[in-house]
Structure formats: structure tokens, C-alpha cells
C-alpha atoms as a PDB file:
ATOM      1  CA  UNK A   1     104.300  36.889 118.766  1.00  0.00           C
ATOM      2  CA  UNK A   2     104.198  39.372 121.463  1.00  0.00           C
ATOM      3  CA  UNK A   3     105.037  42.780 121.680  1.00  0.00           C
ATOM      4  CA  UNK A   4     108.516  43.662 121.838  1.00  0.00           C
ATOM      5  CA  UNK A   5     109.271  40.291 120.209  1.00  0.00           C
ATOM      6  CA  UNK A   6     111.173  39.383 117.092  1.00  0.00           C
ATOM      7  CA  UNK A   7     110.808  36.244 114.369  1.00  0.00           C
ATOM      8  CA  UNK A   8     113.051  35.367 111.602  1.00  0.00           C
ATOM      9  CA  UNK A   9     111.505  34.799 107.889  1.00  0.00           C
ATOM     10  CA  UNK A  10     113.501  32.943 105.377  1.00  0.00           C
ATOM     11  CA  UNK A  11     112.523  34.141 101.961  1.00  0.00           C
ATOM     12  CA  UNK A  12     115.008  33.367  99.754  1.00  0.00           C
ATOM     13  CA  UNK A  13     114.661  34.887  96.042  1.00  0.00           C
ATOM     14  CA  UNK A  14     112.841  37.739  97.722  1.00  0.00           C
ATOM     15  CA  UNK A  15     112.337  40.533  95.415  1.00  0.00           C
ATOM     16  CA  UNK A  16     109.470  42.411  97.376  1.00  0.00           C
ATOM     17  CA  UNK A  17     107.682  43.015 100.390  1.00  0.00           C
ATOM     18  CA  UNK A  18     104.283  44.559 101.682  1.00  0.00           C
ATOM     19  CA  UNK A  19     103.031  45.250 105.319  1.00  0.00           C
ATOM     20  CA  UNK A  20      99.447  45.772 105.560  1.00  0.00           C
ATOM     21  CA  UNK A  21      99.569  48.307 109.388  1.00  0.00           C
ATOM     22  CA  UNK A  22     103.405  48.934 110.039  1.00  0.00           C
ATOM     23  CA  UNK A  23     102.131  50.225 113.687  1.00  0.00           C
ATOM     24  CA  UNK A  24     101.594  46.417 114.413  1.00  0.00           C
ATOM     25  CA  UNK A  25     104.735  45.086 113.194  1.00  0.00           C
ATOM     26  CA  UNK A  26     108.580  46.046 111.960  1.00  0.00           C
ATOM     27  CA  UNK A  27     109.837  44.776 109.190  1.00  0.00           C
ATOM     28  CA  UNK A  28     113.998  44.826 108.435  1.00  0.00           C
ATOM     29  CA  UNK A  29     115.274  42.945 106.421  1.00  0.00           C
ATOM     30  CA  UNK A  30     119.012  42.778 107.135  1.00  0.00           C
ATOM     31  CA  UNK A  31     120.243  40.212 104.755  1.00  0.00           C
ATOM     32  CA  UNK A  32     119.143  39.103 101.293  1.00  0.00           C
ATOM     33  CA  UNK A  33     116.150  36.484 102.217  1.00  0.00           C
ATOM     34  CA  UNK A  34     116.056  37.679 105.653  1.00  0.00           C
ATOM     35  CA  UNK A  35     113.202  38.748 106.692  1.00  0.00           C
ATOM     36  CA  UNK A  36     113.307  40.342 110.660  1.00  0.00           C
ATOM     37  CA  UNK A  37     109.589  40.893 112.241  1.00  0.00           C
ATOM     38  CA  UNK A  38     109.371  42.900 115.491  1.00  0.00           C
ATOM     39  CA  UNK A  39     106.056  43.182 117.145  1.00  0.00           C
ATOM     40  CA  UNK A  40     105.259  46.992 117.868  1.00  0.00           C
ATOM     41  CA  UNK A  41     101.845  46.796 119.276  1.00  0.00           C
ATOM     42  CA  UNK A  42      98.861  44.576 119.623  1.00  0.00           C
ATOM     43  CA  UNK A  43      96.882  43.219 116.533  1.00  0.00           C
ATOM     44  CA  UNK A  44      96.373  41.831 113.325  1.00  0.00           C
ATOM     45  CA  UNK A  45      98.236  42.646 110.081  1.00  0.00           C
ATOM     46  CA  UNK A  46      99.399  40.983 106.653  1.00  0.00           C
ATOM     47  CA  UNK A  47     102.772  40.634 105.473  1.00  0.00           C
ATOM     48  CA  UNK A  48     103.352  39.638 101.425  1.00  0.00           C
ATOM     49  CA  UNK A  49     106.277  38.567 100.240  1.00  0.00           C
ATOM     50  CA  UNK A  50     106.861  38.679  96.701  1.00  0.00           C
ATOM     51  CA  UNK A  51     109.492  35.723  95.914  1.00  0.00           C
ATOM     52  CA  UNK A  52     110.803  35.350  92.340  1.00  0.00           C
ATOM     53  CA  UNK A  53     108.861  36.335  89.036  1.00  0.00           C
ATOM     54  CA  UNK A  54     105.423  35.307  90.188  1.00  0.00           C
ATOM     55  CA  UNK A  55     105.418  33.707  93.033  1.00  0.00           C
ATOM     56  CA  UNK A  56     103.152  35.344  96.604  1.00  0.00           C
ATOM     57  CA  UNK A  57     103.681  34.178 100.136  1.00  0.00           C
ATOM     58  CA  UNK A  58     100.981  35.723 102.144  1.00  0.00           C
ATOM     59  CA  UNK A  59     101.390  35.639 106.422  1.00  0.00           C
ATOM     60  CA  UNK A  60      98.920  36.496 108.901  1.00  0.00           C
ATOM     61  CA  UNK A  61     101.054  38.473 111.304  1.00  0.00           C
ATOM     62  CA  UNK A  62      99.626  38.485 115.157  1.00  0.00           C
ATOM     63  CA  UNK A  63     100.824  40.602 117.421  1.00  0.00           C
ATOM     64  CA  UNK A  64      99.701  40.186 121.610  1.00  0.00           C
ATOM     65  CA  UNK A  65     100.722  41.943 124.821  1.00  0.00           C
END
């Protein structure tokens, strides 16, 4: 992704979400399983998505001018 760039997630029975370095990405999530990413600045980060009782999605989020 570069900076200034967006990406849509489907996570449907999404109950949760994490961001490891919220400098390097947004997150909005403007409908239920929608997930919006927006790169911010240059670099790495993790995003975990926490989808019904148990169930982890991890993502390796990368972010370049």
C-alpha cells in the first residue's frame, strides 16, 4: 500500500480489532465487517482481527512512499 492509500478488509463476524503503530496505518471501520485501512506513513505494522468467539486473523500491514 502506499501512503495516502486506502484497502478494504472484509471481516465479517468481527467482534475486535488491534493495530500494532496507528502512525503507520488508519483503521475505520465504517460498516459492520468493514474494515477501511489508510496508509499514514511509511513502515511496518500488524493489524488483528478478532472474528467470532475464538477465531484470530493476523495481517502484516506495509505501508511505502
Amino acid at each position: 500500500m502506499r501512503v495516502g492509500g486506502t484497502k478494504i478488509l472484509k471481516a465479517n463476524g468481527m467482534n475486535r480489532l488491534a493495530i500494532g503503530d496507528p502512525e503507520i496505518v488508519g483503521i475505520d471501520v465504517p460498516d459492520n465487517g468493514v474494515i477501511k485501512i489508510t496508509g499514514k506513513q511509511a513502515g511496518e505494522t500488524m493489524l488483528v482481527v478478532w472474528v467470532g468467539d475464538s477465531e484470530l486473523q493476523a495481517y502484516r500491514l506495509v505501508v511505502q512512499d
